[in-house]
PDB file of N, CA and C in Angstrom:
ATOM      1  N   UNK A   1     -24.807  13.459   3.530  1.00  0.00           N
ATOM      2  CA  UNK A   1     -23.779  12.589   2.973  1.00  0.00           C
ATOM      3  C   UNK A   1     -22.472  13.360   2.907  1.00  0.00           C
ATOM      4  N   UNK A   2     -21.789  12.783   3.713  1.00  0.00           N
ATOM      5  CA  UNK A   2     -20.409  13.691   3.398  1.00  0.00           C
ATOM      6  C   UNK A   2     -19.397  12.393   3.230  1.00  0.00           C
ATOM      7  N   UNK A   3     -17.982  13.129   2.375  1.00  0.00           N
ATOM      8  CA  UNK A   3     -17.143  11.745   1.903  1.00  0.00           C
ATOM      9  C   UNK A   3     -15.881  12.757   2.618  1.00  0.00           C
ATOM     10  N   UNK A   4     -14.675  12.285   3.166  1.00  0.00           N
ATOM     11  CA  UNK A   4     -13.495  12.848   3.838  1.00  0.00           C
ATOM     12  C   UNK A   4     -12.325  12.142   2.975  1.00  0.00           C
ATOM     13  N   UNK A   5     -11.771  12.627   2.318  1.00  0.00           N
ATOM     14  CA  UNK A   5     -10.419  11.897   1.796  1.00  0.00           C
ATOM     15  C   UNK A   5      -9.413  12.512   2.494  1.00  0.00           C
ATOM     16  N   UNK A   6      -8.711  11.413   2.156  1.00  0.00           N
ATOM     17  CA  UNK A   6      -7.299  11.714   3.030  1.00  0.00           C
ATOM     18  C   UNK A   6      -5.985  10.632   2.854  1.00  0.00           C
ATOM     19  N   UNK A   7      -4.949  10.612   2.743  1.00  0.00           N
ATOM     20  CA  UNK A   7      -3.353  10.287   1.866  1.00  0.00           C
ATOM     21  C   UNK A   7      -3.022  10.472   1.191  1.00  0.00           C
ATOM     22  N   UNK A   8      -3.035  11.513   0.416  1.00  0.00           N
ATOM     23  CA  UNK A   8      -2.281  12.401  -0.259  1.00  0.00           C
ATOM     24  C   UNK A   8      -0.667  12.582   0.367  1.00  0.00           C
ATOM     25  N   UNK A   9      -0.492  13.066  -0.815  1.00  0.00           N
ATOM     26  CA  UNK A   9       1.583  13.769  -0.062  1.00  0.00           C
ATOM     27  C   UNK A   9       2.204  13.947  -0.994  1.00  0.00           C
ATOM     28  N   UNK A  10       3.490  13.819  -0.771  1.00  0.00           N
ATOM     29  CA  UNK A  10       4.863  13.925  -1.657  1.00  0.00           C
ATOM     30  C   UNK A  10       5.211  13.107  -1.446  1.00  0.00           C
ATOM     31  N   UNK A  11       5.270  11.958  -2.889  1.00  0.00           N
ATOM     32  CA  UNK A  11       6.342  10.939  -3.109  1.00  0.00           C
ATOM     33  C   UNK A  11       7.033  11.110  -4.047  1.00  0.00           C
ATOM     34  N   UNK A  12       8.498   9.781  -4.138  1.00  0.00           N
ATOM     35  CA  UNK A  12       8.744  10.167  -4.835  1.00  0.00           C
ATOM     36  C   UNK A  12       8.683   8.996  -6.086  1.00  0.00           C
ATOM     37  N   UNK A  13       8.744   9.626  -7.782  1.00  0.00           N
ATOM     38  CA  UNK A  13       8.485   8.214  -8.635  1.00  0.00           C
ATOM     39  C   UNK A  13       9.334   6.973  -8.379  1.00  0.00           C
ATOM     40  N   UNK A  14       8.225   5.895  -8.579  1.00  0.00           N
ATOM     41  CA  UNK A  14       8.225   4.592  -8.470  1.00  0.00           C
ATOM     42  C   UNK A  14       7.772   4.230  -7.056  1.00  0.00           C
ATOM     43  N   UNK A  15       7.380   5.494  -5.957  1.00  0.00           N
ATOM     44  CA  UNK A  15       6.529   4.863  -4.114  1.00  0.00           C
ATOM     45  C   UNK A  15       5.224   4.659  -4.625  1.00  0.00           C
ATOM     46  N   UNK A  16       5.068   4.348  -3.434  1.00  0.00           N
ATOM     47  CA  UNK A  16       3.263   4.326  -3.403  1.00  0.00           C
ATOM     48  C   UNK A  16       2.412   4.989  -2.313  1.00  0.00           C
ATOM     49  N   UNK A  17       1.519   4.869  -2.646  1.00  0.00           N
ATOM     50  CA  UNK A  17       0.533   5.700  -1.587  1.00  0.00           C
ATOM     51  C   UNK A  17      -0.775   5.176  -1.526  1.00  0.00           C
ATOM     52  N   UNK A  18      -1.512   5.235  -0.663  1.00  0.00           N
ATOM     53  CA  UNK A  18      -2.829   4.756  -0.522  1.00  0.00           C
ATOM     54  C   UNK A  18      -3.542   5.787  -0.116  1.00  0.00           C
ATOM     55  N   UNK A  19      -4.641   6.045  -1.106  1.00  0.00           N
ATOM     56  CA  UNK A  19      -5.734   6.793  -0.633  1.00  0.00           C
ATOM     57  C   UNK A  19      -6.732   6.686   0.338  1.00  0.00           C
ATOM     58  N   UNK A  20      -7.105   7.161   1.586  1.00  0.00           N
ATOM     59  CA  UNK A  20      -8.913   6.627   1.781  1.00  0.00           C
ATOM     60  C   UNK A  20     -10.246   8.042   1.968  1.00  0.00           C
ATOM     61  N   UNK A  21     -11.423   6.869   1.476  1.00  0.00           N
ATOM     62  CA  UNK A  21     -12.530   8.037   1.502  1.00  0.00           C
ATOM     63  C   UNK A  21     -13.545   7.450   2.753  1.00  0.00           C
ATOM     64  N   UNK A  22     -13.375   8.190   3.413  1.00  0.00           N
ATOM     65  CA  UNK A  22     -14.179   7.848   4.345  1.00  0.00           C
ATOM     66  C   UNK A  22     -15.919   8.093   4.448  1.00  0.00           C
ATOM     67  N   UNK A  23     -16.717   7.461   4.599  1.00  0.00           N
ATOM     68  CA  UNK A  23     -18.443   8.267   4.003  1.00  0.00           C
ATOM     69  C   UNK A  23     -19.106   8.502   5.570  1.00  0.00           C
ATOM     70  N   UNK A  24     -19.776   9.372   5.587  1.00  0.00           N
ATOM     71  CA  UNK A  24     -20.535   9.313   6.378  1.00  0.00           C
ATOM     72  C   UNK A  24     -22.455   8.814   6.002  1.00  0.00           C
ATOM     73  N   UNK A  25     -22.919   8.136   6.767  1.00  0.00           N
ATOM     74  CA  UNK A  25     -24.346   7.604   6.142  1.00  0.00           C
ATOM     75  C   UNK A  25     -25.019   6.352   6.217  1.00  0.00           C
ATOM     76  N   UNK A  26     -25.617   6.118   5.850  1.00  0.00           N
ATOM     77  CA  UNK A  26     -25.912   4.323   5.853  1.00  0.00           C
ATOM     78  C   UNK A  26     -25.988   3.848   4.294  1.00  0.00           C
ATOM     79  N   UNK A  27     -25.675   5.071   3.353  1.00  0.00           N
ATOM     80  CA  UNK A  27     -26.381   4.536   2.155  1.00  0.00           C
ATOM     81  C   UNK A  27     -24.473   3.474   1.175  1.00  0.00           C
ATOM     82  N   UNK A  28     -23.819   3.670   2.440  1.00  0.00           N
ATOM     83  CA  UNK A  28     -22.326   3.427   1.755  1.00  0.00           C
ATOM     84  C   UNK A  28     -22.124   2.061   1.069  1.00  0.00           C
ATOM     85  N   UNK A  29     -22.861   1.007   1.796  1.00  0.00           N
ATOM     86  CA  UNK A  29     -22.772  -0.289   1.046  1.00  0.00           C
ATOM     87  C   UNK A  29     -23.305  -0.707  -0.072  1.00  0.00           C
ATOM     88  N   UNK A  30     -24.013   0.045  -0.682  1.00  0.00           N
ATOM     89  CA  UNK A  30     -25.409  -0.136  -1.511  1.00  0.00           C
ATOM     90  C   UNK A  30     -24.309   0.948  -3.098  1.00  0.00           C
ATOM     91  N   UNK A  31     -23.517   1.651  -2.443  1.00  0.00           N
ATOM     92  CA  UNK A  31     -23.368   2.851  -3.447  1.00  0.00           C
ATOM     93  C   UNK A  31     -22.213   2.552  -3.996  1.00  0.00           C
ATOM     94  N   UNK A  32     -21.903   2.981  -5.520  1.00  0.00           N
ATOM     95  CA  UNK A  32     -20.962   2.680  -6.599  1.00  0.00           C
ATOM     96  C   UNK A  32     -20.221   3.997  -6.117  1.00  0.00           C
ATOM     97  N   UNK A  33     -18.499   3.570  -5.959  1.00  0.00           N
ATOM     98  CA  UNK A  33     -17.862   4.424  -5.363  1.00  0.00           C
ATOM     99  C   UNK A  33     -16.441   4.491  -6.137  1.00  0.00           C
ATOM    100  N   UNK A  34     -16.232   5.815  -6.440  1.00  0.00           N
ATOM    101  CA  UNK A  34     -15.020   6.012  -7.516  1.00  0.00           C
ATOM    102  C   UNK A  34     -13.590   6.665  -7.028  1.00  0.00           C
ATOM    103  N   UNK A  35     -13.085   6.689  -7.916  1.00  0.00           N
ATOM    104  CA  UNK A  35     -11.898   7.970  -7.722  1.00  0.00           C
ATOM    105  C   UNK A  35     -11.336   8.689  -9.348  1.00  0.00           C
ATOM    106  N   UNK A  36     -11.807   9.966  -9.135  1.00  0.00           N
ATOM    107  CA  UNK A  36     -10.977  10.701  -9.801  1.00  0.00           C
ATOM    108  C   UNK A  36      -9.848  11.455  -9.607  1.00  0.00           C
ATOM    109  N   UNK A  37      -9.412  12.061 -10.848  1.00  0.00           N
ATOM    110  CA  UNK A  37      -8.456  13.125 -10.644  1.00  0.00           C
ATOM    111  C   UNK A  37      -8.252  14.725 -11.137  1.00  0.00           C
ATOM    112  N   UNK A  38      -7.484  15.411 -10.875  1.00  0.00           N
ATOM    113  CA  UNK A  38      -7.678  16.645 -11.811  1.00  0.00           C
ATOM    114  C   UNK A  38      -6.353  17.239 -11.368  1.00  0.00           C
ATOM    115  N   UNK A  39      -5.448  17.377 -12.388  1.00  0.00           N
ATOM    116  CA  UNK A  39      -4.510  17.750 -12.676  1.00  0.00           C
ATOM    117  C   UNK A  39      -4.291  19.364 -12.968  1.00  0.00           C
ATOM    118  N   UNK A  40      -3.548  19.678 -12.477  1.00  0.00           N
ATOM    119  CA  UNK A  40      -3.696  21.463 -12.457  1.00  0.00           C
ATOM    120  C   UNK A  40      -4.045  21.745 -14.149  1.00  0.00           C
ATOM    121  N   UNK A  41      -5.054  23.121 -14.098  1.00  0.00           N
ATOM    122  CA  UNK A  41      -5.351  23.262 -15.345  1.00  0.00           C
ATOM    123  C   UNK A  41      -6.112  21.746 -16.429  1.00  0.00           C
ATOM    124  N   UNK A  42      -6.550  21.156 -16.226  1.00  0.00           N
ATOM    125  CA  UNK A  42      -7.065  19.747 -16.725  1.00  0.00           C
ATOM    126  C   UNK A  42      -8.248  19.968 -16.025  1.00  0.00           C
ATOM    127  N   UNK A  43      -8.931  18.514 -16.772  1.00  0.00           N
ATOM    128  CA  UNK A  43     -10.632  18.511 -16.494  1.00  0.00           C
ATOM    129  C   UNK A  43     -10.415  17.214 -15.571  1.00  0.00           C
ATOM    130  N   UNK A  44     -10.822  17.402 -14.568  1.00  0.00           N
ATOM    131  CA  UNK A  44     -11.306  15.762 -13.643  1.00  0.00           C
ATOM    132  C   UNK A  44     -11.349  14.711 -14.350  1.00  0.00           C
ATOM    133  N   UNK A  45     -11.076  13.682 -14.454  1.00  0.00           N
ATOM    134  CA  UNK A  45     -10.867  12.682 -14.730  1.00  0.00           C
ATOM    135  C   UNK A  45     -11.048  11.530 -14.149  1.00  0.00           C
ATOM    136  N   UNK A  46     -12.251  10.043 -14.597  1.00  0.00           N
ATOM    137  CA  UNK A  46     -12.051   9.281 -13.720  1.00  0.00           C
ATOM    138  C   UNK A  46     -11.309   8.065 -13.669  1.00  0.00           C
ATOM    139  N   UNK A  47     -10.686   7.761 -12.260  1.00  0.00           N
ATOM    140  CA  UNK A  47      -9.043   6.525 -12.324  1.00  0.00           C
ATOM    141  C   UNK A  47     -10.025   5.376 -11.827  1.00  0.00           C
ATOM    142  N   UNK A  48     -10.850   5.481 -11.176  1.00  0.00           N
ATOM    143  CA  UNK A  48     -11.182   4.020 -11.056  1.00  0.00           C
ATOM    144  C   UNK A  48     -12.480   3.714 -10.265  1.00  0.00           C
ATOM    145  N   UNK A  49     -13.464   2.876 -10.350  1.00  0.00           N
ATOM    146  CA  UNK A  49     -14.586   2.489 -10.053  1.00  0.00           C
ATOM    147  C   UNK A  49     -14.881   1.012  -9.147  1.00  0.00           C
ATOM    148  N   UNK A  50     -15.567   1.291  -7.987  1.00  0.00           N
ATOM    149  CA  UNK A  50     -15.839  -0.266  -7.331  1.00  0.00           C
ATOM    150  C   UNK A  50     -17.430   0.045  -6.959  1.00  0.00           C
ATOM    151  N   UNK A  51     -17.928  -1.090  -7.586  1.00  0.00           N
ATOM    152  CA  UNK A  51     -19.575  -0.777  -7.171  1.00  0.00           C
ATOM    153  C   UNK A  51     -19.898  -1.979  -6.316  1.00  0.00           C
ATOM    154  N   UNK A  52     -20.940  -1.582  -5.588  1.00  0.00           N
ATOM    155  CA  UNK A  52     -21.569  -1.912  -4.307  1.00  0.00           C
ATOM    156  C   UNK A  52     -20.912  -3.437  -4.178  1.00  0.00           C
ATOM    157  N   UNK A  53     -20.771  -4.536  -5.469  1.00  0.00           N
ATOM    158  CA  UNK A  53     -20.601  -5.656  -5.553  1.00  0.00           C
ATOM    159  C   UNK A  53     -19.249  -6.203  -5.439  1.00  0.00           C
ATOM    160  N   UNK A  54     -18.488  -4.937  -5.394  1.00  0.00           N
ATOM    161  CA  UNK A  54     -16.950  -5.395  -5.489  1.00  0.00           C
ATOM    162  C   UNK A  54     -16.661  -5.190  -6.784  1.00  0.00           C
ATOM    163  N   UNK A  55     -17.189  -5.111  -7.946  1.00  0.00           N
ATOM    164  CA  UNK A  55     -16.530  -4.951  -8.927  1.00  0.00           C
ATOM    165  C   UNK A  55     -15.656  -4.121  -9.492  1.00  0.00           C
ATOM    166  N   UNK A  56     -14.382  -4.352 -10.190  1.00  0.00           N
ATOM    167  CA  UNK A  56     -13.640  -2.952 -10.456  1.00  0.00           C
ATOM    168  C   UNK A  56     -13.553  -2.665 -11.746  1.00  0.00           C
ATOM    169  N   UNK A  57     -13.620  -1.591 -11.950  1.00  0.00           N
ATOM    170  CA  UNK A  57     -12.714  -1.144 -13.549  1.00  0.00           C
ATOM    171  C   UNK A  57     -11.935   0.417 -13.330  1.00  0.00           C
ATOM    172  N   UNK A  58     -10.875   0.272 -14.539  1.00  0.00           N
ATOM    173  CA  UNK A  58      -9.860   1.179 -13.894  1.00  0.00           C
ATOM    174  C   UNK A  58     -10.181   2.122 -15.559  1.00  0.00           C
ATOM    175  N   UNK A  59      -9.222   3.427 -15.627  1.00  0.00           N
ATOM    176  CA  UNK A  59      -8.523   4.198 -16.908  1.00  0.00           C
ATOM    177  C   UNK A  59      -7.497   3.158 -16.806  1.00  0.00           C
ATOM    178  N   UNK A  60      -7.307   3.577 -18.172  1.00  0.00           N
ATOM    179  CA  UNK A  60      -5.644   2.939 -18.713  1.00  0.00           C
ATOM    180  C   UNK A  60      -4.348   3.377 -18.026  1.00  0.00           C
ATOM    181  N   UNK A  61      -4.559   4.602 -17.526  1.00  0.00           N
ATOM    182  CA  UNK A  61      -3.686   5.032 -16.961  1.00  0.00           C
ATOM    183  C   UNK A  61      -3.109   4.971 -15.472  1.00  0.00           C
ATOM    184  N   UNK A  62      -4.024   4.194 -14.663  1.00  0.00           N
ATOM    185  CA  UNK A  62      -3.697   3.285 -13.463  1.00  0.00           C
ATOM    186  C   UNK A  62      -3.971   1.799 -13.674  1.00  0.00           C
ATOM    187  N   UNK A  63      -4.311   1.247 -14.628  1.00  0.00           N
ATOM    188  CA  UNK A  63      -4.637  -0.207 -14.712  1.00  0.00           C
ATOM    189  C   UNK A  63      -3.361  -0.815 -14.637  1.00  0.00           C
ATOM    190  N   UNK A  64      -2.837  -2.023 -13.863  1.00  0.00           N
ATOM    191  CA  UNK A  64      -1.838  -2.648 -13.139  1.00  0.00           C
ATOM    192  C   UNK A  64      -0.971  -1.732 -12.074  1.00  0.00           C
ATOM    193  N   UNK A  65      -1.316  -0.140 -12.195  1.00  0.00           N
ATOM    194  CA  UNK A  65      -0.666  -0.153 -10.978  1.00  0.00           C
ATOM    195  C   UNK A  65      -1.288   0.354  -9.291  1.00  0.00           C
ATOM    196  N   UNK A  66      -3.319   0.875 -10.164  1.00  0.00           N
ATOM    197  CA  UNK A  66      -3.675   0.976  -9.005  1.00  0.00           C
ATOM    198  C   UNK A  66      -4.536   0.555  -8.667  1.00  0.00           C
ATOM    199  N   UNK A  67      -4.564   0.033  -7.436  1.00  0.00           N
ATOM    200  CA  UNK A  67      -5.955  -0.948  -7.001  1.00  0.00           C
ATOM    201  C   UNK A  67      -6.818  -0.159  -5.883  1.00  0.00           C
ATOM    202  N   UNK A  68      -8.315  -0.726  -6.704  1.00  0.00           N
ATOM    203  CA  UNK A  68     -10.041   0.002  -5.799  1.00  0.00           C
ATOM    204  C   UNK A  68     -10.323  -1.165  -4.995  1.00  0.00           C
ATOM    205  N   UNK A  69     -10.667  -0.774  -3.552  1.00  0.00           N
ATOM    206  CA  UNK A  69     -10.965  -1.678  -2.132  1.00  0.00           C
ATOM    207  C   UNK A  69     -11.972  -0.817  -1.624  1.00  0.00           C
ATOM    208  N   UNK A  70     -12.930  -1.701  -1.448  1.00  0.00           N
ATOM    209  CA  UNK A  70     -13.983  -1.327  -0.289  1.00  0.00           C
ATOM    210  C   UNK A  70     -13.960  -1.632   1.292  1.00  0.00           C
ATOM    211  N   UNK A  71     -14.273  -1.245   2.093  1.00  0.00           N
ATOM    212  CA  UNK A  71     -14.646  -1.922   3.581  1.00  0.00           C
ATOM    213  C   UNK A  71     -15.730  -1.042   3.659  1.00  0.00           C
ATOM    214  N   UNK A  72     -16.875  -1.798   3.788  1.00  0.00           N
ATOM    215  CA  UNK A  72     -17.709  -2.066   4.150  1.00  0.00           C
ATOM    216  C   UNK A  72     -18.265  -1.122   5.378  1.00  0.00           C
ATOM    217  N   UNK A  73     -17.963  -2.419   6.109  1.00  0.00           N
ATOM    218  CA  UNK A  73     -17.579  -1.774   7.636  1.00  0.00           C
ATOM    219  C   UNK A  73     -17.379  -0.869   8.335  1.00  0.00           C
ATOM    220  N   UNK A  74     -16.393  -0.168   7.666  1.00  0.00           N
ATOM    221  CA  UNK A  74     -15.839   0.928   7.883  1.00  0.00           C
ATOM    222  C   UNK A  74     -15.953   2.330   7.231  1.00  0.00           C
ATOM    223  N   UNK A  75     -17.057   1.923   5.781  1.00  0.00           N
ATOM    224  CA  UNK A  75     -17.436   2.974   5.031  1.00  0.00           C
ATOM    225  C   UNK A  75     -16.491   3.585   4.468  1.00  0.00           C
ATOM    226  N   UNK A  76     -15.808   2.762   4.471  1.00  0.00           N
ATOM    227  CA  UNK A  76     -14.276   3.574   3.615  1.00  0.00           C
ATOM    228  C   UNK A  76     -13.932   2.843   2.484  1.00  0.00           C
ATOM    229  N   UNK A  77     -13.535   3.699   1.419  1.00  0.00           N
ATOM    230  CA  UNK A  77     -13.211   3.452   0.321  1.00  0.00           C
ATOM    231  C   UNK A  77     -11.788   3.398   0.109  1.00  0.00           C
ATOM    232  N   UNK A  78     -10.830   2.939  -1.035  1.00  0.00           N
ATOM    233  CA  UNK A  78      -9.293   2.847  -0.942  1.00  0.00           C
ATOM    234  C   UNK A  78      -8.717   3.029  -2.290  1.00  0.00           C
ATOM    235  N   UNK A  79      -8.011   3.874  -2.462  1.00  0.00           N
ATOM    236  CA  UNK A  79      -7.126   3.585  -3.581  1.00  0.00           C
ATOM    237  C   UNK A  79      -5.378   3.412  -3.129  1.00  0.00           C
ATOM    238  N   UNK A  80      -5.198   2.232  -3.638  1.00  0.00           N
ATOM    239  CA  UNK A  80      -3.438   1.813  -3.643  1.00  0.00           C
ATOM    240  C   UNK A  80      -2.864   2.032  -5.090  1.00  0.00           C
ATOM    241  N   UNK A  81      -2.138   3.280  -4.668  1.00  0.00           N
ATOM    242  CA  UNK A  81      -1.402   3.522  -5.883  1.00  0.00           C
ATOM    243  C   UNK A  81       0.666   3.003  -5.969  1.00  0.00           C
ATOM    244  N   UNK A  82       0.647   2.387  -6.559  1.00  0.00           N
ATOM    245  CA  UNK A  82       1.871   1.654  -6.793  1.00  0.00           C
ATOM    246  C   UNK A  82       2.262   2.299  -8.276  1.00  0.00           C
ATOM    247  N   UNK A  83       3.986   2.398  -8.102  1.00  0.00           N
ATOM    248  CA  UNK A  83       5.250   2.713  -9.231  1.00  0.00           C
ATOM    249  C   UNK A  83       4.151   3.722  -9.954  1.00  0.00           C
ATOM    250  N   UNK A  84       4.158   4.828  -9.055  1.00  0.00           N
ATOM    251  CA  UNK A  84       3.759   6.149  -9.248  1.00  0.00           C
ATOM    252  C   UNK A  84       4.890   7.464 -10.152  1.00  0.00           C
ATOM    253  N   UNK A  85       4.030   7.943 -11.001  1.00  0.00           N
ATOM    254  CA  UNK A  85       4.663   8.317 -12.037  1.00  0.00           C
ATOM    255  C   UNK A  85       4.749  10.245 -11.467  1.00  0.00           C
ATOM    256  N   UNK A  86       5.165  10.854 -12.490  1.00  0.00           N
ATOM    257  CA  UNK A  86       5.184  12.660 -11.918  1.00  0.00           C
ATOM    258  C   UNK A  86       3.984  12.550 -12.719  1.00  0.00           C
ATOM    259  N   UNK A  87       3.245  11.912 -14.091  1.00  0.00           N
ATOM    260  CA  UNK A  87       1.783  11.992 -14.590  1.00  0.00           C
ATOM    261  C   UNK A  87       0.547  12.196 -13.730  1.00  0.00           C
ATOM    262  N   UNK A  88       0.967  11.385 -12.240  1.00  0.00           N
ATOM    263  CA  UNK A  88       0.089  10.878 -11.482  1.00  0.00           C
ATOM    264  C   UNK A  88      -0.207  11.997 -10.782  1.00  0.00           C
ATOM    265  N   UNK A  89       0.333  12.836 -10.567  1.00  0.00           N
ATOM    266  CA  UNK A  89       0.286  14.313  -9.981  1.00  0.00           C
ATOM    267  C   UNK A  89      -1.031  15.212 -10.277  1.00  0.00           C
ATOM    268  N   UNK A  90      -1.918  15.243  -8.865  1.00  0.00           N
ATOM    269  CA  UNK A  90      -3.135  15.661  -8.910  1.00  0.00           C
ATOM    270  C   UNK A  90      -4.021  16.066  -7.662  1.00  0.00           C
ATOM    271  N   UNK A  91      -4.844  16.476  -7.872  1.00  0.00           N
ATOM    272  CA  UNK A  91      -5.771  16.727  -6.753  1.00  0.00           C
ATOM    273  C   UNK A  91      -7.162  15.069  -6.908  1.00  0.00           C
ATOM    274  N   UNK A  92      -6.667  14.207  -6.089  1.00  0.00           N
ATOM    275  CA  UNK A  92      -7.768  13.375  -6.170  1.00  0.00           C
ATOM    276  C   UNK A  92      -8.713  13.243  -5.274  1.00  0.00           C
ATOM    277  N   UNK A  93     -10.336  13.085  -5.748  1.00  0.00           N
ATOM    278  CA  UNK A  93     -11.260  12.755  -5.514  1.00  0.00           C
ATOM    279  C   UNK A  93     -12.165  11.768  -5.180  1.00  0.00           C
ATOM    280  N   UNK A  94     -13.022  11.599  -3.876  1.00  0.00           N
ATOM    281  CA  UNK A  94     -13.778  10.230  -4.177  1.00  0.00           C
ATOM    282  C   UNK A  94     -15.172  10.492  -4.802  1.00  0.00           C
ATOM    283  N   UNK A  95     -16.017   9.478  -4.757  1.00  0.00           N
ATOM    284  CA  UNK A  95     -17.352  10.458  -5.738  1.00  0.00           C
ATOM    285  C   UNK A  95     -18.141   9.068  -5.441  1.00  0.00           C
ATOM    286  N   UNK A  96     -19.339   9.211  -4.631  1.00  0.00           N
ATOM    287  CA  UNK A  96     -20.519   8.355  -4.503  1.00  0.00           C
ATOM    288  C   UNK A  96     -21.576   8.318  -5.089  1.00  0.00           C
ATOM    289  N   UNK A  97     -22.002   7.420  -6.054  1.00  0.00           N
ATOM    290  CA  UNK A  97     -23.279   7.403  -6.693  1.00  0.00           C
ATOM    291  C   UNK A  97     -24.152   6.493  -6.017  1.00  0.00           C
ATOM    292  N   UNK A  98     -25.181   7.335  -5.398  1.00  0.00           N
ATOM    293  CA  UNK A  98     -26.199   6.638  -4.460  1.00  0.00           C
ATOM    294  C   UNK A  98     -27.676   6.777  -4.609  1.00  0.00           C
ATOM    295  N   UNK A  99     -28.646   5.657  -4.266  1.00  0.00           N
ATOM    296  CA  UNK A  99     -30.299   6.811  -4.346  1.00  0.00           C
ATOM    297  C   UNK A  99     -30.455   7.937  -4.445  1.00  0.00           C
ATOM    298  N   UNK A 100     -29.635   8.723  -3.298  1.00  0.00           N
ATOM    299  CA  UNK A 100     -30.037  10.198  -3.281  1.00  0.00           C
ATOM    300  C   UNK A 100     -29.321  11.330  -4.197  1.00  0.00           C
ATOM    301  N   UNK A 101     -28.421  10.375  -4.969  1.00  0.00           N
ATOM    302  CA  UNK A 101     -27.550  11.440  -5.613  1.00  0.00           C
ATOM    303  C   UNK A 101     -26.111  11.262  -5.857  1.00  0.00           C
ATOM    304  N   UNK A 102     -25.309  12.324  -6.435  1.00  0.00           N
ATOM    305  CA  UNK A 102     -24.394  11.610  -6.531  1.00  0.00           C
ATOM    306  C   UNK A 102     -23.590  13.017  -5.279  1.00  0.00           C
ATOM    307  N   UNK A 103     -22.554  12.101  -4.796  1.00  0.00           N
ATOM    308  CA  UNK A 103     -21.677  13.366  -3.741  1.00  0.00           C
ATOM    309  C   UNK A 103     -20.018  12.962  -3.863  1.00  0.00           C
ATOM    310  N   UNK A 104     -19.185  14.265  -3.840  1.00  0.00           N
ATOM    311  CA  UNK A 104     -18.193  14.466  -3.966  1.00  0.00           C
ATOM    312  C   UNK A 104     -17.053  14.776  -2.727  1.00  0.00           C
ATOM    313  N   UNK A 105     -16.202  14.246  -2.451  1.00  0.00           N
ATOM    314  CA  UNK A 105     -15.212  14.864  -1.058  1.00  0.00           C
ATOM    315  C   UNK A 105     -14.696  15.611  -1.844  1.00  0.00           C
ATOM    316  N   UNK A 106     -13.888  16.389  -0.684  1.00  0.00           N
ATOM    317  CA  UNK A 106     -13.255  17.815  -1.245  1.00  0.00           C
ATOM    318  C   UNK A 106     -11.479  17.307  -1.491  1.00  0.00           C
ATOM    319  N   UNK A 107     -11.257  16.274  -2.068  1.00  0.00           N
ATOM    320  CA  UNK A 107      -9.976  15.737  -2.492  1.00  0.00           C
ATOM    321  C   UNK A 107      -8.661  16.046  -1.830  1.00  0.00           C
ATOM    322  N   UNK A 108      -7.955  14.857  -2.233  1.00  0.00           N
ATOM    323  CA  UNK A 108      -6.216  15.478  -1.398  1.00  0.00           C
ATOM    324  C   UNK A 108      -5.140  15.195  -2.342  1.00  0.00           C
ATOM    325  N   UNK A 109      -4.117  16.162  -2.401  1.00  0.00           N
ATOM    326  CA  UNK A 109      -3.420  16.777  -3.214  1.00  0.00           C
ATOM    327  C   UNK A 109      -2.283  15.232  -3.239  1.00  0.00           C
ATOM    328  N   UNK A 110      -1.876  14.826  -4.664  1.00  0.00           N
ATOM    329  CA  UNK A 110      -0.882  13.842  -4.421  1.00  0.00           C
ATOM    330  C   UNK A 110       0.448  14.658  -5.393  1.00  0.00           C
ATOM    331  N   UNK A 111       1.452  14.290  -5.045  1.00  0.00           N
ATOM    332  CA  UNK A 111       2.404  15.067  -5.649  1.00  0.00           C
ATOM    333  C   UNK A 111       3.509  14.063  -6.427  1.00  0.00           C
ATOM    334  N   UNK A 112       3.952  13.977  -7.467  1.00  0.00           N
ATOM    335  CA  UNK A 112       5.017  12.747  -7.279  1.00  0.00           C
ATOM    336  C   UNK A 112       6.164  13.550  -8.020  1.00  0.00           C
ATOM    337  N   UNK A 113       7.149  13.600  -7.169  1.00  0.00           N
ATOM    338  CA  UNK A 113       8.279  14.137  -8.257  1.00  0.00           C
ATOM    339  C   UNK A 113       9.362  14.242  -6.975  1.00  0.00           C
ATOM    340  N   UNK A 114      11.032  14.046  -6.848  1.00  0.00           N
ATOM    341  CA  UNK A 114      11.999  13.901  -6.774  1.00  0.00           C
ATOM    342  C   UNK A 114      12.369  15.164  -6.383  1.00  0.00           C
TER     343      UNK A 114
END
């Protein structure tokens, strides 16, 4: 099971950015799929959750501005982050909870500041 993230960058506050996690496997449709964060010096943190069914729930701290998407299809996971703050500034993560376990990508750096 491996997960690949990737859109990260430098924006600046109030852009947006979209994350994706890409999975490798068959177990991707079936599995509750997240995103955290971890802020230099800070503990990981999780921004938001979509399980196998589509369902979402967010932290308070992206709720209205960032949205969790699945494809299926494509085994890829999504975060759209909109009117992005310098708070938002982190190393983010995707994180699969599946039968076999739970697995982590090795995250991409988002930056927001002017």
């Amino acid at each position: 099971v491996q997960l690949q993230a990737s859109g990260g960058g430098l924006v600046q506050p109030g852009g947006s950015l979209r994350l994706s996690c890409a999975a490798s496997g068959s177990f991707f449709s079936s599995s509750v799929m997240s995103w955290y964060r971890q802020a230099s010096g800070k503990q990981r943190v999780l921004v938001a959750i979509i399980t196998a069914e589509g369902t979402t729930t967010y932290a308070d701290s992206g709720k209205s501005r960032f949205t969790i998407s699945r494809d299926n299809a494509k085994n890829t996971v999504y975060l759209q982050m909109n009117s992005l703050k310098p708070e938002d500034t982190a190393v983010y993560y995707c994180n699969a909870v599946t039968s076999r376990g739970a697995f982590w990508g090795q995250g991409t750096l988002v930056t927001v500041s002017s």
